[in-house]
Protein backbone atom coordinates (compact mmCIF):
# COMPACT_ATOMS: atom_id res chain seq x y z
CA UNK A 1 3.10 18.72 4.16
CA UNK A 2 3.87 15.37 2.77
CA UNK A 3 3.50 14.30 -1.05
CA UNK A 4 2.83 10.87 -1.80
CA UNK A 5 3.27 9.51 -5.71
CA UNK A 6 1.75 5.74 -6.03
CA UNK A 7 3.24 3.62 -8.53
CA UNK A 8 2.73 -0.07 -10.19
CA UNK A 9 -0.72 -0.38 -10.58
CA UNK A 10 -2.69 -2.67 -13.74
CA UNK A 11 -4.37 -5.55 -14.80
CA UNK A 12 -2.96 -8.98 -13.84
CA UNK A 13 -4.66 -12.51 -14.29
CA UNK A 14 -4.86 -14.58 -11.05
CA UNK A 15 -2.39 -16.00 -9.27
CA UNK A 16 0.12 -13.15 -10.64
CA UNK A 17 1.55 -10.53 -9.15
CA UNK A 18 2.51 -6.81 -8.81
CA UNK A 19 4.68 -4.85 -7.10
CA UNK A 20 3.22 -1.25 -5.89
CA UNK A 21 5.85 1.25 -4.74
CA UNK A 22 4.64 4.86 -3.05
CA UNK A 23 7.41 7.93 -3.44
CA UNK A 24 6.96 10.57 -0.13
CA UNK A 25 8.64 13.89 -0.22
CA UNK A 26 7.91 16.81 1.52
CA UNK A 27 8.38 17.46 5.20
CA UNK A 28 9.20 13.23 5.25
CA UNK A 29 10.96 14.02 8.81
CA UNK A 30 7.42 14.04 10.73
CA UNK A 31 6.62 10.60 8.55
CA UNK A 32 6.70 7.96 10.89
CA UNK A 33 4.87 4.70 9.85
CA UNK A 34 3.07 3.99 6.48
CA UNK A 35 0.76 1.70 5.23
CA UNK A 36 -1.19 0.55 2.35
CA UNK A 37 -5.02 0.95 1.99
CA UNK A 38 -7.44 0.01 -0.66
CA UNK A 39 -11.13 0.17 -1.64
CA UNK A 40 -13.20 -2.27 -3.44
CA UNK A 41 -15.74 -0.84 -5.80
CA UNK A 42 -19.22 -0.16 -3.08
CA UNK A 43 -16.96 -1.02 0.02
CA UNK A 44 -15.08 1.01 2.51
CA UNK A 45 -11.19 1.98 2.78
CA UNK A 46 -9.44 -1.03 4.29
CA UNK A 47 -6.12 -1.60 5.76
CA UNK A 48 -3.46 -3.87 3.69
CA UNK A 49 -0.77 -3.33 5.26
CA UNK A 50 1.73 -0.72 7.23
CA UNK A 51 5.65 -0.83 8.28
CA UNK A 52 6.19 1.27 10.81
CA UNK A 53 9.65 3.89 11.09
CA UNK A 54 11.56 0.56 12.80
CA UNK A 55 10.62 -1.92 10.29
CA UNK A 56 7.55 -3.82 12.29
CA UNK A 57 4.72 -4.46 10.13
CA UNK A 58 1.07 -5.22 10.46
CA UNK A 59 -1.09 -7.11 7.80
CA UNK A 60 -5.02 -7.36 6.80
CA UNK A 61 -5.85 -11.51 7.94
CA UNK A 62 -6.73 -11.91 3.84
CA UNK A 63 -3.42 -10.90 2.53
CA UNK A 64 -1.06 -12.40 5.01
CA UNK A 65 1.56 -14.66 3.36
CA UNK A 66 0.69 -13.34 0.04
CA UNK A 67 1.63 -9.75 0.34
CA UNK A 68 4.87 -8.37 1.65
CA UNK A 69 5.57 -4.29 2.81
CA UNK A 70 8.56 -2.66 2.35
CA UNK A 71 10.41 0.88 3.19
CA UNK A 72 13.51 1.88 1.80
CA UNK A 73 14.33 4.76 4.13
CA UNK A 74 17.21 6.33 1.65
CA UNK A 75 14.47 6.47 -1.05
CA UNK A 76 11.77 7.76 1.11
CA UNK A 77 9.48 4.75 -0.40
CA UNK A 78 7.61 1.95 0.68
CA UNK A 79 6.85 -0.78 -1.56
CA UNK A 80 3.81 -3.03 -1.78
CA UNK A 81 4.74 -6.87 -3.04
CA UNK A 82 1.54 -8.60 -3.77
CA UNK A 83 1.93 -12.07 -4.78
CA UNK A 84 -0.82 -15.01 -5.30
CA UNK A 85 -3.33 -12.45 -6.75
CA UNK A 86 -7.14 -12.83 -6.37
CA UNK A 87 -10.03 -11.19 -8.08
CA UNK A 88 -11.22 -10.23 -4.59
CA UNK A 89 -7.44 -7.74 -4.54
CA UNK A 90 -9.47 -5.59 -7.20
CA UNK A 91 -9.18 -2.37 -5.49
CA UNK A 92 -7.75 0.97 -5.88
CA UNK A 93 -4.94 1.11 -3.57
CA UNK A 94 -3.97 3.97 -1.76
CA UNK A 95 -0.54 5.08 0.15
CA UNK A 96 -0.87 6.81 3.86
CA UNK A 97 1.86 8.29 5.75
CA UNK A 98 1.68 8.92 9.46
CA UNK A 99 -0.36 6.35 11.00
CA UNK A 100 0.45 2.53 11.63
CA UNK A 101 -2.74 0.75 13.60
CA UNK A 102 -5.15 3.75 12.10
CA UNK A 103 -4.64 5.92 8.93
CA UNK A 104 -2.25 9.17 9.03
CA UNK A 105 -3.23 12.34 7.46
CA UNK A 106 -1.58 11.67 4.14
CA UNK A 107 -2.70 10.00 1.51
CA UNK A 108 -1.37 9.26 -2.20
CA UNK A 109 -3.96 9.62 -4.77
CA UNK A 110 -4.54 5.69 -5.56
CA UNK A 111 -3.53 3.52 -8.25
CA UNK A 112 -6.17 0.86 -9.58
CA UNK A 113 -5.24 -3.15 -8.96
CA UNK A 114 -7.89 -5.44 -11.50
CA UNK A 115 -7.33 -8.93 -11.10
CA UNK A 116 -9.17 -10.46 -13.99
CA UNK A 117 -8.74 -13.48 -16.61
């Protein structure tokens, strides 16, 4: 089993910006890529972003250039740098372990993102 602690979240006014970070522990060994999700109040889970074990990274078209992933493989954490907020960001984002094009079986258990004047 893997444990994922998400970090970071709040309230910013637009155009600011927040850094999320994600802690794993736990049987991290079978972790291979992880990603960021998040879901909009009425909406579906969506991809953000993932990193995968070797550093390659994949990124929803409406954040690219505004958000940046991150692992740091000695902390066992990936880090979320969102940048240029929008009110459209308002989501609670979610960490996922496992799964780089599609979501792995672990999940963190969210951390709310408002992006409001």
């Amino acid at each position: 089993q893997v444990q994922l602690v998400e970090s970071g979240g709040g309230l910013v006014q637009p155009g600011g910006s927040l850094r999320l970070s994600c802690a794993a522990s736990g049987s991290i060994f079978s972790i291979n890529a992880m990603a960021w999700y998040r879901q909009a109040p009425g909406k579906g889970r969506e991809l953000v972003a993932a990193i995968s074990s070797s550093g390659s990274t994949n990124y929803a078209d409406s954040v690219k250039g505004r958000f940046t992933i991150s692992r740091d493989n000695a902390k066992n954490t990936v880090y979320l740098q969102m940048n240029s907020l929008k009110p459209e960001d308002t989501a609670v984002y979610y960490c996922n372990a496992g799964g780089y094009y599609g979501p792995g079986p672990y999940w963190g258990q969210g951390t709310q993102v408002t992006v409001s004047s």
